[in-house]
PDB file of N, CA and C in Angstrom:
ATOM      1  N   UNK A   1     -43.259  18.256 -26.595  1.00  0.00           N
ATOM      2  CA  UNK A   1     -43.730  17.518 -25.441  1.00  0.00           C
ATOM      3  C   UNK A   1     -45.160  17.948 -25.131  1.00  0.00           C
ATOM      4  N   UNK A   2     -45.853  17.064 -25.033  1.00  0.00           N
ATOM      5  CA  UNK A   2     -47.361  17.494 -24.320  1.00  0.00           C
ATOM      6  C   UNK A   2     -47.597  17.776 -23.057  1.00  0.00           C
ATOM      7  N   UNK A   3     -48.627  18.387 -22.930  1.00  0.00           N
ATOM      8  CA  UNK A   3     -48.442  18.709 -21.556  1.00  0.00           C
ATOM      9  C   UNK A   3     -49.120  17.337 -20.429  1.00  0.00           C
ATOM     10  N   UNK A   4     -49.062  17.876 -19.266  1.00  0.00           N
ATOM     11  CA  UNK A   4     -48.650  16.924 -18.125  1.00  0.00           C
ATOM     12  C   UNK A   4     -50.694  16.861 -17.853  1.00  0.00           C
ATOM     13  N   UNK A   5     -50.923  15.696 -17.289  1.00  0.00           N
ATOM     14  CA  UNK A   5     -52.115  15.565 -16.653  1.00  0.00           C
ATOM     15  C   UNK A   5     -52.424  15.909 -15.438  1.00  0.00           C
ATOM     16  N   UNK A   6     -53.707  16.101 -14.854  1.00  0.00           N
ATOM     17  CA  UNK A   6     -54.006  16.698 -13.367  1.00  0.00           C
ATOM     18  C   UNK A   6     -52.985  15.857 -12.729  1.00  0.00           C
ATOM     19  N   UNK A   7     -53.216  14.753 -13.071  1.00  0.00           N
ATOM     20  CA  UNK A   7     -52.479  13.239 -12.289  1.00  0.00           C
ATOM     21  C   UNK A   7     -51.356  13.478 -12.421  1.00  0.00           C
ATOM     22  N   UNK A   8     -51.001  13.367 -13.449  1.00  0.00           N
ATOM     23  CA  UNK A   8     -49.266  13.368 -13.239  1.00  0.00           C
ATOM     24  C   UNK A   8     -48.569  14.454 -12.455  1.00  0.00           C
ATOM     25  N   UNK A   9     -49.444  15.719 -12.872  1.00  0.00           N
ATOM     26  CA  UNK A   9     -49.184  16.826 -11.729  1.00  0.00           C
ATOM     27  C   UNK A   9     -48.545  16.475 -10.237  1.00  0.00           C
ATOM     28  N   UNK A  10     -49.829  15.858 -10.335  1.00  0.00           N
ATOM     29  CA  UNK A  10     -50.006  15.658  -8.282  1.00  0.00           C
ATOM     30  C   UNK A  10     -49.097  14.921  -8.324  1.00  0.00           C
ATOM     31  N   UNK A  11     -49.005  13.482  -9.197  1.00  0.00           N
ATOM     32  CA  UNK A  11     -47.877  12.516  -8.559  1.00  0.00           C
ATOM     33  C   UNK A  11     -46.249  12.468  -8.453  1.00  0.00           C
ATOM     34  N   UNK A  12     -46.275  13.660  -9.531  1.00  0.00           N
ATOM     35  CA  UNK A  12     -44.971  14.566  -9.610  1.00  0.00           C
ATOM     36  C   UNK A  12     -44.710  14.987  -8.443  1.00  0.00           C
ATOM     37  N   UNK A  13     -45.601  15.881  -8.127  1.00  0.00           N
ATOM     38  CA  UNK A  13     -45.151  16.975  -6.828  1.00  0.00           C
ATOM     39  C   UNK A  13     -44.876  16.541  -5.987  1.00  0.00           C
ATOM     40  N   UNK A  14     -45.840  15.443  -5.423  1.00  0.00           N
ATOM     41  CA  UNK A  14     -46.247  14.420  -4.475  1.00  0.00           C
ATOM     42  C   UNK A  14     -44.804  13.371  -4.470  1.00  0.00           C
ATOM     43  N   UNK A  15     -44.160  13.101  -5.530  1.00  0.00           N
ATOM     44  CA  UNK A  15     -42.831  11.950  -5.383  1.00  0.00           C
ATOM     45  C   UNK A  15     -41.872  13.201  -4.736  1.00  0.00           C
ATOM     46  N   UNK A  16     -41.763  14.849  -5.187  1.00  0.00           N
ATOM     47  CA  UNK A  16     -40.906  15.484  -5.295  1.00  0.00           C
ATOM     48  C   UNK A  16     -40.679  15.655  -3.856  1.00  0.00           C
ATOM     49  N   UNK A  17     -41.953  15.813  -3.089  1.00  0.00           N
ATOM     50  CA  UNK A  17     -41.754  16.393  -1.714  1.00  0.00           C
ATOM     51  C   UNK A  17     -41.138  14.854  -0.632  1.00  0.00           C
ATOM     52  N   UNK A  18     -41.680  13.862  -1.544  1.00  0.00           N
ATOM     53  CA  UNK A  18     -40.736  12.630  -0.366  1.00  0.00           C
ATOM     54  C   UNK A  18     -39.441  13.089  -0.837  1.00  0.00           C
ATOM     55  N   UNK A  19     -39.045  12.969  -1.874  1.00  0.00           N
ATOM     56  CA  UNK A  19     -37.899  12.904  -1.956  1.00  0.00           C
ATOM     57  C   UNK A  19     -36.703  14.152  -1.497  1.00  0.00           C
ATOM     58  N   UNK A  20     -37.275  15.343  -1.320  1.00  0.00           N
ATOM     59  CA  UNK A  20     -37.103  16.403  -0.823  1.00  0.00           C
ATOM     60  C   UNK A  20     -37.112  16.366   1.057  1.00  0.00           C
ATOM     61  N   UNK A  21     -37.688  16.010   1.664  1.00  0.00           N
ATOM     62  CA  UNK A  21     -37.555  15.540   2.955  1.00  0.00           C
ATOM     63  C   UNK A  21     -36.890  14.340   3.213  1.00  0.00           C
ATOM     64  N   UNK A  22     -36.771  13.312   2.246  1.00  0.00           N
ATOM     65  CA  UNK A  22     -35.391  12.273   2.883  1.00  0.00           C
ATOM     66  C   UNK A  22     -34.028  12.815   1.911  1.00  0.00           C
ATOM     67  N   UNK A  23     -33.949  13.421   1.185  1.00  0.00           N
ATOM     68  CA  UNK A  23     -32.562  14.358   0.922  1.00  0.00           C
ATOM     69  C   UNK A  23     -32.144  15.105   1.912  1.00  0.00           C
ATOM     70  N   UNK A  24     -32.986  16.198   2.434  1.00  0.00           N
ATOM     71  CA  UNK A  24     -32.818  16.778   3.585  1.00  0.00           C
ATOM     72  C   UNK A  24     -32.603  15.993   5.175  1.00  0.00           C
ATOM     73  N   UNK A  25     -32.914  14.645   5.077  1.00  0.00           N
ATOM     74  CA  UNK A  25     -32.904  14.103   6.171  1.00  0.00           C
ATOM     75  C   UNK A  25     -31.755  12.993   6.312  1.00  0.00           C
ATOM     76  N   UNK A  26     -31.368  12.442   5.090  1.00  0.00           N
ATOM     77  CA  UNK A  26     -30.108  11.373   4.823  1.00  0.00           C
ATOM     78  C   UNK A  26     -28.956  12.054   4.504  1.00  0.00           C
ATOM     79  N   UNK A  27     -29.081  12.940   3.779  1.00  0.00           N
ATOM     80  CA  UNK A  27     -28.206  13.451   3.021  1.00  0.00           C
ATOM     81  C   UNK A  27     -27.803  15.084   3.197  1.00  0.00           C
ATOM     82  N   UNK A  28     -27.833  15.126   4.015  1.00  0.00           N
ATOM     83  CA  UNK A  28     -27.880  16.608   5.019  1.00  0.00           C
ATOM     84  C   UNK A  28     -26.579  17.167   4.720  1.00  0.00           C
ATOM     85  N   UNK A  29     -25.389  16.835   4.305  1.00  0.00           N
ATOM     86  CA  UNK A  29     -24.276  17.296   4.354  1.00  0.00           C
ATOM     87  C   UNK A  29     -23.707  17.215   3.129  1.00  0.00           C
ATOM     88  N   UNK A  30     -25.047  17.053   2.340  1.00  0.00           N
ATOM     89  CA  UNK A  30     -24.298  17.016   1.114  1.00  0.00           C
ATOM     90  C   UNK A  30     -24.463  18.088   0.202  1.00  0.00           C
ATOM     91  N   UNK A  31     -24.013  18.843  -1.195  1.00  0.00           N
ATOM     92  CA  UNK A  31     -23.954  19.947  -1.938  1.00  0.00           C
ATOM     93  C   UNK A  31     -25.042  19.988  -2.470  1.00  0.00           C
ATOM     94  N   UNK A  32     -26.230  21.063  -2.138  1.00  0.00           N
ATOM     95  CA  UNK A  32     -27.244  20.727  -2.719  1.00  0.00           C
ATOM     96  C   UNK A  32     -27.147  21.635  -4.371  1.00  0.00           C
ATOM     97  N   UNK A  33     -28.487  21.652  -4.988  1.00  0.00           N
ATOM     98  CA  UNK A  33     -28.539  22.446  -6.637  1.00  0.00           C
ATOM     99  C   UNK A  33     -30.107  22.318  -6.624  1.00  0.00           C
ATOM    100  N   UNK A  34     -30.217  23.324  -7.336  1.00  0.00           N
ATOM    101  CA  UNK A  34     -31.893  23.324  -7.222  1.00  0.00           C
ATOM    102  C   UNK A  34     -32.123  22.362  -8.599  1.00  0.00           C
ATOM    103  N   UNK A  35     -33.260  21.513  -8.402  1.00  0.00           N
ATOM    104  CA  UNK A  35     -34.303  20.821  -9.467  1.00  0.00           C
ATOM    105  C   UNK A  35     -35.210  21.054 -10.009  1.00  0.00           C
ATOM    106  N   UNK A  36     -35.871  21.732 -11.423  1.00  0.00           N
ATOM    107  CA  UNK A  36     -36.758  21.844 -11.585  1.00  0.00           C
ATOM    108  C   UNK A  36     -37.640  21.034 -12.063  1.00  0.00           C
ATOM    109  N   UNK A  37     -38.874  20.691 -11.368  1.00  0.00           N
ATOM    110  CA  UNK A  37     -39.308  20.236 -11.899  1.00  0.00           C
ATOM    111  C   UNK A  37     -40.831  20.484 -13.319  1.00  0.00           C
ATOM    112  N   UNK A  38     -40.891  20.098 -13.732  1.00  0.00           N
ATOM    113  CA  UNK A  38     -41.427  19.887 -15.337  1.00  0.00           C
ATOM    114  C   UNK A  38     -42.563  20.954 -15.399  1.00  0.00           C
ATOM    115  N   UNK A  39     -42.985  21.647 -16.272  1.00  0.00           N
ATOM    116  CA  UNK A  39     -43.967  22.420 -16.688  1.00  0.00           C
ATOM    117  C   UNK A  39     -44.368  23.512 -15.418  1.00  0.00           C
ATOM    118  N   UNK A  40     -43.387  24.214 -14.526  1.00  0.00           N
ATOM    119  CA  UNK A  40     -43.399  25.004 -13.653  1.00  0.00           C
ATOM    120  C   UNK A  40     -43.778  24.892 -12.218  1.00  0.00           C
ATOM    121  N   UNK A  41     -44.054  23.263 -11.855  1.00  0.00           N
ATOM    122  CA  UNK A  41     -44.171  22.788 -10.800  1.00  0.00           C
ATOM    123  C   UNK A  41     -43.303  23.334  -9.504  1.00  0.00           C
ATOM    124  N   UNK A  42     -42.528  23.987 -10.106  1.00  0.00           N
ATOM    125  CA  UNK A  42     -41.678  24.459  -8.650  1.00  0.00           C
ATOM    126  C   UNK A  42     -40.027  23.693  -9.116  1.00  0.00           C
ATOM    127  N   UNK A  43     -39.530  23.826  -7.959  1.00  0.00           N
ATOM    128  CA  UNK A  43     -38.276  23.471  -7.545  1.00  0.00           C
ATOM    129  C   UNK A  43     -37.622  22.962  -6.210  1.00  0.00           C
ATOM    130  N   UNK A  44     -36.855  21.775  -6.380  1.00  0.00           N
ATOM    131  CA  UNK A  44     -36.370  21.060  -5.030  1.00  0.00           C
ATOM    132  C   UNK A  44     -35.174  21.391  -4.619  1.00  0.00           C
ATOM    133  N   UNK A  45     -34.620  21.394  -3.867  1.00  0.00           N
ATOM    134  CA  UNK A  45     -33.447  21.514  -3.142  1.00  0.00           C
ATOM    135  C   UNK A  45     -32.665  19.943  -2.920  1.00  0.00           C
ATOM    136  N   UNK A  46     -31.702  19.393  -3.918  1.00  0.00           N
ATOM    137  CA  UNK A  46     -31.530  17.983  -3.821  1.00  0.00           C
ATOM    138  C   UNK A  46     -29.853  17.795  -4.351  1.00  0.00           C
ATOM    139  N   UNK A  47     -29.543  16.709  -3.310  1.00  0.00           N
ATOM    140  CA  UNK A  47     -28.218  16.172  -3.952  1.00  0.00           C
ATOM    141  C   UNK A  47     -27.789  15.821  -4.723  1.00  0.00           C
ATOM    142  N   UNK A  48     -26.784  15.583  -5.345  1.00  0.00           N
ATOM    143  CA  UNK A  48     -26.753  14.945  -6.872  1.00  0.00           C
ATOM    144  C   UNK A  48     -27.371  13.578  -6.922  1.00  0.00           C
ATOM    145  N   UNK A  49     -27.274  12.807  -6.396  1.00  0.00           N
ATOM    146  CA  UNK A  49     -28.105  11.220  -5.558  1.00  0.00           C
ATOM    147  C   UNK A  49     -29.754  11.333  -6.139  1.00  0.00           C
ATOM    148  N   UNK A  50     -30.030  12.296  -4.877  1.00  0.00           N
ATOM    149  CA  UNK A  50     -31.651  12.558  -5.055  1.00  0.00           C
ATOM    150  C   UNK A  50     -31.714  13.630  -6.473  1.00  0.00           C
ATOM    151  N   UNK A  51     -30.937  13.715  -7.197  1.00  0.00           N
ATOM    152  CA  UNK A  51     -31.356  14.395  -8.178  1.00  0.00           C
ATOM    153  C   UNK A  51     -31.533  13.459  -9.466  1.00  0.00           C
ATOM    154  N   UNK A  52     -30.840  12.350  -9.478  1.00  0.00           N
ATOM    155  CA  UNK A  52     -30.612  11.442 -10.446  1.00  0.00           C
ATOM    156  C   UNK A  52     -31.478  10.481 -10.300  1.00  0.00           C
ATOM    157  N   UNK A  53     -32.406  10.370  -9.116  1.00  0.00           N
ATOM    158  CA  UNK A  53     -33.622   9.671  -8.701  1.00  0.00           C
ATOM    159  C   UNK A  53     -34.423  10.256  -9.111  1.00  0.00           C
ATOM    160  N   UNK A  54     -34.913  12.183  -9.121  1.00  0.00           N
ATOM    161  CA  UNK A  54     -35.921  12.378  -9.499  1.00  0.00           C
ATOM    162  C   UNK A  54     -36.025  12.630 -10.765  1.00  0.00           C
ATOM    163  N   UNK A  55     -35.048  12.628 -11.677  1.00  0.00           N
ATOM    164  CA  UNK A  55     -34.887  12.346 -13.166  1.00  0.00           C
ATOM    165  C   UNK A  55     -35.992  11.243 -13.499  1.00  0.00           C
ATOM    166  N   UNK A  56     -35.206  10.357 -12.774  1.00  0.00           N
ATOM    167  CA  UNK A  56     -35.394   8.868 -13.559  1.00  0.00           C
ATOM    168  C   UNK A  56     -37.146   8.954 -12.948  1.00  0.00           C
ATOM    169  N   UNK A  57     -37.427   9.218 -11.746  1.00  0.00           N
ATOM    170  CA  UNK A  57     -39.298   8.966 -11.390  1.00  0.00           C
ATOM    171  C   UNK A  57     -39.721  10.421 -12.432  1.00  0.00           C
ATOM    172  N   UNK A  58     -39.224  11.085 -12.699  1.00  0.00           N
ATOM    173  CA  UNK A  58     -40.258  12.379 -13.513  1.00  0.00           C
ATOM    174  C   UNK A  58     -40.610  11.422 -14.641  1.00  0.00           C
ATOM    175  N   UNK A  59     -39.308  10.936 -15.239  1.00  0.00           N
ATOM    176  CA  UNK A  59     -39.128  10.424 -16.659  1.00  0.00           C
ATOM    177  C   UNK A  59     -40.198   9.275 -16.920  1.00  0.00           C
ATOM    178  N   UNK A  60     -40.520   8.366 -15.685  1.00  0.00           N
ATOM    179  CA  UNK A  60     -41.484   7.019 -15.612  1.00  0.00           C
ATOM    180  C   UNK A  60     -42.884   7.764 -15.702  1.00  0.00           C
ATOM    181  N   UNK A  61     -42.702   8.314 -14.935  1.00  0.00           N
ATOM    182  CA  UNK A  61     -44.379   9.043 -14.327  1.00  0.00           C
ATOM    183  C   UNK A  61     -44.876   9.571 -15.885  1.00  0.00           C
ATOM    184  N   UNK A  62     -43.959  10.625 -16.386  1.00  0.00           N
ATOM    185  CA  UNK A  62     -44.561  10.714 -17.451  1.00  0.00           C
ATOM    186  C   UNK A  62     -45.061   9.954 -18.594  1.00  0.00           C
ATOM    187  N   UNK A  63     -44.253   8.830 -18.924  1.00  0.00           N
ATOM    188  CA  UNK A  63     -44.413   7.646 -19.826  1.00  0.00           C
ATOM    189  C   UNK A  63     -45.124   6.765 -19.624  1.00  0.00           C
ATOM    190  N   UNK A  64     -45.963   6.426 -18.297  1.00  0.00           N
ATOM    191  CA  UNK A  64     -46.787   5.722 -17.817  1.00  0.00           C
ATOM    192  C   UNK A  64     -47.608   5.085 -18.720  1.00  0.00           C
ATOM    193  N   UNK A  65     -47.797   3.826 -18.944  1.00  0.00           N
ATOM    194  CA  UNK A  65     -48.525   3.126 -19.974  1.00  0.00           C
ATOM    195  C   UNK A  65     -49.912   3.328 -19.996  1.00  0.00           C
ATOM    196  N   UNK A  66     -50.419   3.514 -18.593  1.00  0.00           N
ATOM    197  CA  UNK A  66     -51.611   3.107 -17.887  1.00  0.00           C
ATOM    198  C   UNK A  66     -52.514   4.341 -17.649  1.00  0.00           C
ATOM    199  N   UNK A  67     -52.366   5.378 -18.265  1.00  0.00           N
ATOM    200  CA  UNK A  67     -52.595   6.881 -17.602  1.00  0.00           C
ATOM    201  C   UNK A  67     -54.106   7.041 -16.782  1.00  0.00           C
ATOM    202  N   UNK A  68     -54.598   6.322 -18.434  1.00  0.00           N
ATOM    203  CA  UNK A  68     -56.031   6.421 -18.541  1.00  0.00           C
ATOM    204  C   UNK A  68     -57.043   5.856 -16.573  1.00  0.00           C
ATOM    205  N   UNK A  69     -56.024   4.061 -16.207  1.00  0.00           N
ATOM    206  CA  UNK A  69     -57.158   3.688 -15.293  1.00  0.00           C
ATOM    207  C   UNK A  69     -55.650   3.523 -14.443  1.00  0.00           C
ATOM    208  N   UNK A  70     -54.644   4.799 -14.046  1.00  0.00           N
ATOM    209  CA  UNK A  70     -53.860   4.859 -13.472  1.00  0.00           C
ATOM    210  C   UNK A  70     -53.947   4.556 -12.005  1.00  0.00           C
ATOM    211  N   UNK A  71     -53.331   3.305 -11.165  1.00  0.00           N
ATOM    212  CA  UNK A  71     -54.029   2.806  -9.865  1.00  0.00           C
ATOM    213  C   UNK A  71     -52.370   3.641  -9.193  1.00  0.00           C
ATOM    214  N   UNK A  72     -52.783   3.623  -7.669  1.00  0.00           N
ATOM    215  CA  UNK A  72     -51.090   3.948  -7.115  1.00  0.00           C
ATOM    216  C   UNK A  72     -49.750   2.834  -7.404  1.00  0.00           C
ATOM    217  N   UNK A  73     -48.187   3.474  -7.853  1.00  0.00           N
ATOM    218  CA  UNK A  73     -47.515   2.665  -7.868  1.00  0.00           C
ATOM    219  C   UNK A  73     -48.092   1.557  -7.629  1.00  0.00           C
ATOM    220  N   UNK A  74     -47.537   1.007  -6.175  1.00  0.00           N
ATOM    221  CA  UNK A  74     -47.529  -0.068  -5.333  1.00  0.00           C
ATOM    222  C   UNK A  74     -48.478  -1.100  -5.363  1.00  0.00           C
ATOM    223  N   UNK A  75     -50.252  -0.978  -6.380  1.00  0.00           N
ATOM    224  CA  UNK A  75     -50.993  -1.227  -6.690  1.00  0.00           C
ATOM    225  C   UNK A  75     -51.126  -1.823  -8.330  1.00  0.00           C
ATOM    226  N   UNK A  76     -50.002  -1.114  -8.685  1.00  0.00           N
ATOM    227  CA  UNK A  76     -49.834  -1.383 -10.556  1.00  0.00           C
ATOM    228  C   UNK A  76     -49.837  -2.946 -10.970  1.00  0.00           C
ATOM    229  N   UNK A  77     -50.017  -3.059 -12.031  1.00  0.00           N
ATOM    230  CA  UNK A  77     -49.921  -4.420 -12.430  1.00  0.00           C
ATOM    231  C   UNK A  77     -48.584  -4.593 -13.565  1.00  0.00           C
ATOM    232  N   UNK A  78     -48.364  -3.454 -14.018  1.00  0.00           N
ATOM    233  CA  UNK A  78     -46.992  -3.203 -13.918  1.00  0.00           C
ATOM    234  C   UNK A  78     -45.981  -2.722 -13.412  1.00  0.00           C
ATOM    235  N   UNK A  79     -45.061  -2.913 -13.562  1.00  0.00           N
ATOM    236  CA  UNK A  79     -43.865  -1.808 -12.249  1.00  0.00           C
ATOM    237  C   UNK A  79     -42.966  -1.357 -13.939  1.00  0.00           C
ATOM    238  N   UNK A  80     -42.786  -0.031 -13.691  1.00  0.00           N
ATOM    239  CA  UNK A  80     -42.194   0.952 -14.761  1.00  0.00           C
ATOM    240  C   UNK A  80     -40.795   0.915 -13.978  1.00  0.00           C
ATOM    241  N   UNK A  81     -40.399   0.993 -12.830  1.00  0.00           N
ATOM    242  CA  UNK A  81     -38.878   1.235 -12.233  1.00  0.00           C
ATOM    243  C   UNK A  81     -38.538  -0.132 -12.185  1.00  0.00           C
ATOM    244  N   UNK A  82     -37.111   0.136 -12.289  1.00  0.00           N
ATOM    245  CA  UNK A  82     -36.307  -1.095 -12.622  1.00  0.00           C
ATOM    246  C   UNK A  82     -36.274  -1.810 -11.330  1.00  0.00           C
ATOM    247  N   UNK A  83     -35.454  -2.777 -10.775  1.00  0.00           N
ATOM    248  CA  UNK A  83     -35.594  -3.436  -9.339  1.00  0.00           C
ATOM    249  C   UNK A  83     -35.076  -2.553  -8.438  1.00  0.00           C
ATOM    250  N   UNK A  84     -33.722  -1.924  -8.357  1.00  0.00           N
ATOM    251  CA  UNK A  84     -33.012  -0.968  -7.966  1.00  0.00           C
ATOM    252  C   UNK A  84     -33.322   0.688  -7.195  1.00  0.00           C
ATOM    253  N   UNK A  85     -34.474   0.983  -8.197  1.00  0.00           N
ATOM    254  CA  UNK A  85     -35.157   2.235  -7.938  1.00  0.00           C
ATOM    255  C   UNK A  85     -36.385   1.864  -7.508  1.00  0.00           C
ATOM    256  N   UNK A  86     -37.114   1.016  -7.733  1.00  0.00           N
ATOM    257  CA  UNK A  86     -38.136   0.533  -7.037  1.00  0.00           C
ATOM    258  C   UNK A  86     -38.324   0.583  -5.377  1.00  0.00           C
ATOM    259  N   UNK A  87     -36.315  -0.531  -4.823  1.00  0.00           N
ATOM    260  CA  UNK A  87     -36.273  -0.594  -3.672  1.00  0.00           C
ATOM    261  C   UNK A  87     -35.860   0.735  -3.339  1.00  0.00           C
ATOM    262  N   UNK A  88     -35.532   1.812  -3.829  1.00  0.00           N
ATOM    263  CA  UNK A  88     -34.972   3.250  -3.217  1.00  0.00           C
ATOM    264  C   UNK A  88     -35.869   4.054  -3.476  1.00  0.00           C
ATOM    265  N   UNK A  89     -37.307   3.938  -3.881  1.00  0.00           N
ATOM    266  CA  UNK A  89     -38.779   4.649  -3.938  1.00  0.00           C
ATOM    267  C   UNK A  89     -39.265   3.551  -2.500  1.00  0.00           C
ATOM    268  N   UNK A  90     -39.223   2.505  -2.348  1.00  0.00           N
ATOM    269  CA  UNK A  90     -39.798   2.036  -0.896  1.00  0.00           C
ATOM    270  C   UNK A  90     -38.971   2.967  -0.026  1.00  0.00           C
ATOM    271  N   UNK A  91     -37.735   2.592  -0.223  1.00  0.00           N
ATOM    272  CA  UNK A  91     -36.853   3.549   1.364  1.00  0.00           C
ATOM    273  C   UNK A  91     -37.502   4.978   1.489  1.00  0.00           C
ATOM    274  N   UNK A  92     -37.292   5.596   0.418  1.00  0.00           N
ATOM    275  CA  UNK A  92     -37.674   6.956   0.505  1.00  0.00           C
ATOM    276  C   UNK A  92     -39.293   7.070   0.825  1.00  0.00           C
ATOM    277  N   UNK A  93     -40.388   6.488   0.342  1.00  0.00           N
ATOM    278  CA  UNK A  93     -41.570   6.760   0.592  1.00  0.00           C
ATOM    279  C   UNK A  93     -41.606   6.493   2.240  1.00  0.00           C
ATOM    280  N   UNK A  94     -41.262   5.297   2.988  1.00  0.00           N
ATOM    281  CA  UNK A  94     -41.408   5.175   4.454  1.00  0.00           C
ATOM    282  C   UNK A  94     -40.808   5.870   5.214  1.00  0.00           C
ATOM    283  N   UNK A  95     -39.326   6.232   4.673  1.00  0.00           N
ATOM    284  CA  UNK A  95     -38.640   7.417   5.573  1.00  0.00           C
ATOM    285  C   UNK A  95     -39.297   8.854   5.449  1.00  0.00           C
ATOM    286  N   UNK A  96     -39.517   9.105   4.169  1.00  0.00           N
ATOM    287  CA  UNK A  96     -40.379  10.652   4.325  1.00  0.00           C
ATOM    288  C   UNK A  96     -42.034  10.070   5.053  1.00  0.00           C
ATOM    289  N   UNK A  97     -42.466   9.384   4.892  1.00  0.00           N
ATOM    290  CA  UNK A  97     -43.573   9.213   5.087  1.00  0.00           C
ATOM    291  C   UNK A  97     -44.254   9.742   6.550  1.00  0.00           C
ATOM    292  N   UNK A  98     -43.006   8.781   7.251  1.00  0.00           N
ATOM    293  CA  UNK A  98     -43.615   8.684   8.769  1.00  0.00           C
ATOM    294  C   UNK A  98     -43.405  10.502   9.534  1.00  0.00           C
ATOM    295  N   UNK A  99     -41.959  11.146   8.056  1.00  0.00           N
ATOM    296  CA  UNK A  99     -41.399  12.276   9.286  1.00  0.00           C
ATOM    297  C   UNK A  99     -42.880  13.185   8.706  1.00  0.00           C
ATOM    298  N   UNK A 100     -43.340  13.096   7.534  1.00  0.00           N
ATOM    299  CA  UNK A 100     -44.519  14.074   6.969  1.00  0.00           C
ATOM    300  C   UNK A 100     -45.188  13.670   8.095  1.00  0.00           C
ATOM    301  N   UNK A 101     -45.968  12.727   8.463  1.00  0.00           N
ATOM    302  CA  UNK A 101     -47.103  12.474   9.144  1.00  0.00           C
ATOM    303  C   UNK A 101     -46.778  13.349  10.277  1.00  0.00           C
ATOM    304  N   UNK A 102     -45.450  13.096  11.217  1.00  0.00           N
ATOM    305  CA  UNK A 102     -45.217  13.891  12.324  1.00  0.00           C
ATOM    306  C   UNK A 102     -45.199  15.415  12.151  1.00  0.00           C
ATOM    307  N   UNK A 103     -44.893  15.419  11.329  1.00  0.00           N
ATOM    308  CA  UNK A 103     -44.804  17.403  10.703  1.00  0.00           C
ATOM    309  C   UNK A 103     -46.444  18.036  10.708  1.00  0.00           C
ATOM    310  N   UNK A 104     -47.538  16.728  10.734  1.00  0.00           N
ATOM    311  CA  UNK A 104     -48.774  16.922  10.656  1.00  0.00           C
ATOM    312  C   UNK A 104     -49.439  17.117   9.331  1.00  0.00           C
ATOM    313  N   UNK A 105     -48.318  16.345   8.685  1.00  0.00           N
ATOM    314  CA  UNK A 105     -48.962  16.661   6.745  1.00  0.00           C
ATOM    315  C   UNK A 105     -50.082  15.239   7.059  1.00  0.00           C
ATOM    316  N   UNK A 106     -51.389  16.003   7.168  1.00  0.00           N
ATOM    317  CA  UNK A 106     -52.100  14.636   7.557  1.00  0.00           C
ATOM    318  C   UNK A 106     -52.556  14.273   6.293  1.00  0.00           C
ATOM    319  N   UNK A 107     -52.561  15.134   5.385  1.00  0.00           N
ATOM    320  CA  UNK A 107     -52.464  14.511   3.816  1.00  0.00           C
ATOM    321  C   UNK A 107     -52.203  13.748   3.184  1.00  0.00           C
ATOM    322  N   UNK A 108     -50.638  13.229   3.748  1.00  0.00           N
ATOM    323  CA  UNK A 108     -50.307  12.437   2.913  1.00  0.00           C
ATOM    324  C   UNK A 108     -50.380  11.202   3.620  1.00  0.00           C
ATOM    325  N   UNK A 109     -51.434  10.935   4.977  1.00  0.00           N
ATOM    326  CA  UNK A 109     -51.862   9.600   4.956  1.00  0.00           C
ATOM    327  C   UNK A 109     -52.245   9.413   4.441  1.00  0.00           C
ATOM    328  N   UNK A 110     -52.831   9.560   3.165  1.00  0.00           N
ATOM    329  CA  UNK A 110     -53.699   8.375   2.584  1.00  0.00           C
ATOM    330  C   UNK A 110     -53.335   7.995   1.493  1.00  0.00           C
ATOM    331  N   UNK A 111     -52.419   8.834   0.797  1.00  0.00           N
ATOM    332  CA  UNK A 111     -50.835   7.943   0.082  1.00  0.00           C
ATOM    333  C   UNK A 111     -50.185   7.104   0.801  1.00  0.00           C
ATOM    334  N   UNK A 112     -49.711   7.128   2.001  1.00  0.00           N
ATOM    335  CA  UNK A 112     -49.032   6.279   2.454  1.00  0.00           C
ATOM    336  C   UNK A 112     -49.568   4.870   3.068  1.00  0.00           C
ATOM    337  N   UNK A 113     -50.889   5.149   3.362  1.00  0.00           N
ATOM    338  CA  UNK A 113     -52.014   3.704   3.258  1.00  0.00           C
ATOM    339  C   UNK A 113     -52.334   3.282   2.130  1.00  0.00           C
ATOM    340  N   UNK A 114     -52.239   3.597   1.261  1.00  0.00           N
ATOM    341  CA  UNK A 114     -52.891   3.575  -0.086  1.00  0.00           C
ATOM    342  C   UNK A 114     -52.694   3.921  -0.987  1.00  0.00           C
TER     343      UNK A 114
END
């Protein structure tokens, strides 16, 4: 396997932590297992649910056709997730989105505008 780009880095980490705050926030009662994610990025705390989601977004992100003039998801002129995970990357990006902003991650406004 080759290794990962600055980009894919960030957009890794960056999918890991939405998905890590709406696990923790939907799914609160459920058995968690730690996730690692790819080339030492750390590790999530996630349900089997949110774990089988961040499989499948590590697995896209990396295969990305487009690397080179890579625009955000939501901006692509292709969509890599199927219809299914697509609509459960919208749920999850607006539900973590708004609680990050309140937490004062003022960072990740400008993912979530853009």
């Amino acid at each position: 396997m080759e290794t990962l780009t600055r980009n894919q880095k960030k957009d890794i980490r960056l999918i890991a932590k939405f998905v890590e705050v709406y696990c923790a926030g939907k799914h609160a009662a459920a058995e968690r297992s730690n996730f690692m994610l790819p080339e030492g990025l750390g590790e999530r705390a996630l349900c089997p649910e949110c774990t089988e989601f961040m499989k499948y977004a590590v697995t896209k992100r990396i295969k990305c056709p487009l690397e080179a003039e890579k625009p955000s998801c939501k901006h692509c002129r292709i969509h890599c997730y199927a219809a299914p995970q697509r609509q459960k990357v919208r749920e999850i990006m607006a539900w973590s989105g708004r609680r990050l902003m309140m937490r004062g991650r003022l960072d990740y406004i400008w993912h979530y505008f853009f």
